[in-house]
Protein backbone atom coordinates (compact mmCIF):
# COMPACT_ATOMS: atom_id res chain seq x y z
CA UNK A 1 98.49 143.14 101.20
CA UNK A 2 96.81 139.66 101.90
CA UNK A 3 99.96 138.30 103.49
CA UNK A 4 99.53 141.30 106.14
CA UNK A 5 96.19 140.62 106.73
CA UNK A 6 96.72 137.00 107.25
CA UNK A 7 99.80 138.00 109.71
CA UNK A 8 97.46 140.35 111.33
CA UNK A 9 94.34 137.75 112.08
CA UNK A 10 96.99 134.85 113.32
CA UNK A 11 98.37 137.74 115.73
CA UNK A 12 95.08 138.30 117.03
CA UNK A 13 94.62 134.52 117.18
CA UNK A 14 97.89 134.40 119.17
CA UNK A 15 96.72 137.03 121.35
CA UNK A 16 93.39 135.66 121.99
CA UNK A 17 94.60 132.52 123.12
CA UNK A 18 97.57 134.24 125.56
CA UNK A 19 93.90 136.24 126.90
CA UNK A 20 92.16 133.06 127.63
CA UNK A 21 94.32 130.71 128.66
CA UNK A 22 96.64 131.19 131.68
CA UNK A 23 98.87 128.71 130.68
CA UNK A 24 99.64 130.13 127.37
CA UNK A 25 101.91 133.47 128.20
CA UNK A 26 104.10 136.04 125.85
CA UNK A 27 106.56 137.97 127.37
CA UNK A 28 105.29 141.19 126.51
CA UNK A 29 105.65 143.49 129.84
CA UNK A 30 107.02 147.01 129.72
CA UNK A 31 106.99 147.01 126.00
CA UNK A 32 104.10 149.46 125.49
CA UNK A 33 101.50 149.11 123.14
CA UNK A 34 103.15 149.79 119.96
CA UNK A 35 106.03 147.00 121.53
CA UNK A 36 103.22 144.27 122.07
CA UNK A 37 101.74 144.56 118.67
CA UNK A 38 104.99 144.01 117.18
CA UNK A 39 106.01 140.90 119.57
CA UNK A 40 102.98 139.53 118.57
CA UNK A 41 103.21 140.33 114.69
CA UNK A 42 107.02 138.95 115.15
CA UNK A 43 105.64 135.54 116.67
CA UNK A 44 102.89 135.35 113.87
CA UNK A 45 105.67 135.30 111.54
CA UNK A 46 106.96 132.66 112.88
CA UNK A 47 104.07 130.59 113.61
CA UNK A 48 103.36 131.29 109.54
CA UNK A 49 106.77 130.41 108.76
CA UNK A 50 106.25 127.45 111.05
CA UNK A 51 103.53 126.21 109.37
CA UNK A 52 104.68 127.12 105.72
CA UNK A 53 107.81 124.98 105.92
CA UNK A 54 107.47 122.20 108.74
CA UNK A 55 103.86 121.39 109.29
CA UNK A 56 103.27 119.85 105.43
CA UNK A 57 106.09 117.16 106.09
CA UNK A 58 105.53 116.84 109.63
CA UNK A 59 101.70 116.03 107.83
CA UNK A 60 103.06 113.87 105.25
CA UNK A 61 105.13 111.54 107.40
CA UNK A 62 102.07 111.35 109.75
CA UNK A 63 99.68 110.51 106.94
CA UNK A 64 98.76 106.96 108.54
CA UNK A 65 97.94 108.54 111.89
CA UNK A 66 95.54 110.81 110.60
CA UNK A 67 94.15 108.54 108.20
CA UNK A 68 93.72 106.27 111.57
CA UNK A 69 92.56 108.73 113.32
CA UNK A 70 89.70 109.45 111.10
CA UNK A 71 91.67 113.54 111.15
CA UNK A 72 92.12 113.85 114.64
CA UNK A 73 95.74 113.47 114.78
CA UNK A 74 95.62 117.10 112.89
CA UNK A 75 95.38 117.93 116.73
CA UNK A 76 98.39 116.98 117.87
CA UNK A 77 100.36 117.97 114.87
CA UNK A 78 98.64 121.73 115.11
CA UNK A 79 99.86 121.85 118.66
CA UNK A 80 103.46 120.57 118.01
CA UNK A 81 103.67 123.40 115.49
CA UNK A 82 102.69 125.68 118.28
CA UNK A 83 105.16 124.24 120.72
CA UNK A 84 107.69 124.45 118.12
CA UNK A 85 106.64 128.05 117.57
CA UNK A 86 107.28 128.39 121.60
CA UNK A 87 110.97 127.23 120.95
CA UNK A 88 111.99 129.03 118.68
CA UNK A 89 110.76 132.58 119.88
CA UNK A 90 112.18 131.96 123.11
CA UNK A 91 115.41 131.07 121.97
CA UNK A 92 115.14 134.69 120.18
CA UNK A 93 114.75 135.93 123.54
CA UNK A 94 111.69 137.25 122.81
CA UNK A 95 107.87 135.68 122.75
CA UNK A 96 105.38 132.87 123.49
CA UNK A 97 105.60 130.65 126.53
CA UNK A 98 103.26 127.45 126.67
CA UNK A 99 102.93 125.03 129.88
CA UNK A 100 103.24 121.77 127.84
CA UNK A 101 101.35 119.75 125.11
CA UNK A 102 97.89 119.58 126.95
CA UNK A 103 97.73 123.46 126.75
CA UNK A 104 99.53 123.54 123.31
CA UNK A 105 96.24 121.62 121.89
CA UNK A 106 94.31 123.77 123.58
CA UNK A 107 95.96 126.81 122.37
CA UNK A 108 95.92 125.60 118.81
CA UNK A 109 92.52 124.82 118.85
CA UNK A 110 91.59 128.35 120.01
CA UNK A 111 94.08 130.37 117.48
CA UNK A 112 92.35 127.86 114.53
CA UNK A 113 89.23 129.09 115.89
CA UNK A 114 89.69 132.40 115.76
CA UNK A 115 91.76 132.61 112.81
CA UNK A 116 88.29 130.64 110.92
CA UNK A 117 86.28 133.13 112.33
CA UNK A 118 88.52 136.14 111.54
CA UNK A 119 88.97 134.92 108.23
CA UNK A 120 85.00 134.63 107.29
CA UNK A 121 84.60 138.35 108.79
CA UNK A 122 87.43 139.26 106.55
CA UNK A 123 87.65 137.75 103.11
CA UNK A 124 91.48 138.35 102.17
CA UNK A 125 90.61 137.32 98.58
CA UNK A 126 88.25 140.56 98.13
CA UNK A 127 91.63 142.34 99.17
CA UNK A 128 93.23 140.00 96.48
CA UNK A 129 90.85 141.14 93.69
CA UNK A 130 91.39 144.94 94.33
């Protein structure tokens, strides 16, 4: 059950960033509603799965950079897992379009954003518990 909630708040992430920026895009016309909801649950699957697998060695084997970087390297490798999320749902033919790395960092700053502030409205460990 927490795993769906999680899925849910980094869809509404995803979505809040395609609703502010107009360089971020998913391809999500004449789908109806019930269709959007599930393009954007399908790329917050991947973004998760993204994240699960290739952002801890991606972090890893940039460990000097963000120790340089007093952490702010943790930019750039957030937004590389979003363009990589881009990739790969548009080579599904289906998903998330983003105008290059400028607007990638930008993204992933907004979907962390929201994310932290859907999380604190919504402790998934209280679901955990139950």
């Amino acid at each position: 059950m927490s795993f769906l909630v999680r899925l849910a708040i980094t869809a509404v992430a995803i979505w809040a960033a395609d609703s502010w920026m107009s360089t971020i895009s998913v391809d999500s016309a004449g789908h109806g509603t019930e269709g959007n909801i599930l393009i954007f649950l399908g790329i917050a699957l991947v973004f998760t799965v993204v994240n699960t697998l290739i952002k801890p060695i991606l972090t890893v084997l940039s460990l000097p950079l963000l120790i340089l970087s007093l952490g702010l390297f943790y930019l750039v490798v957030n937004a590389l897992m979003l363009l990589l999320t881009a990739w790969v749902t548009q080579q599904l033919g289906w998903g998330l379009r983003v105008d290059g790395f400028w607007t990638a960092v930008g993204g992933s700053i907004i979907i962390s954003l929201v994310s932290l502030a859907l999380n604190m409205v919504i402790p998934t460990r209280a679901l955990e518990r139950r």
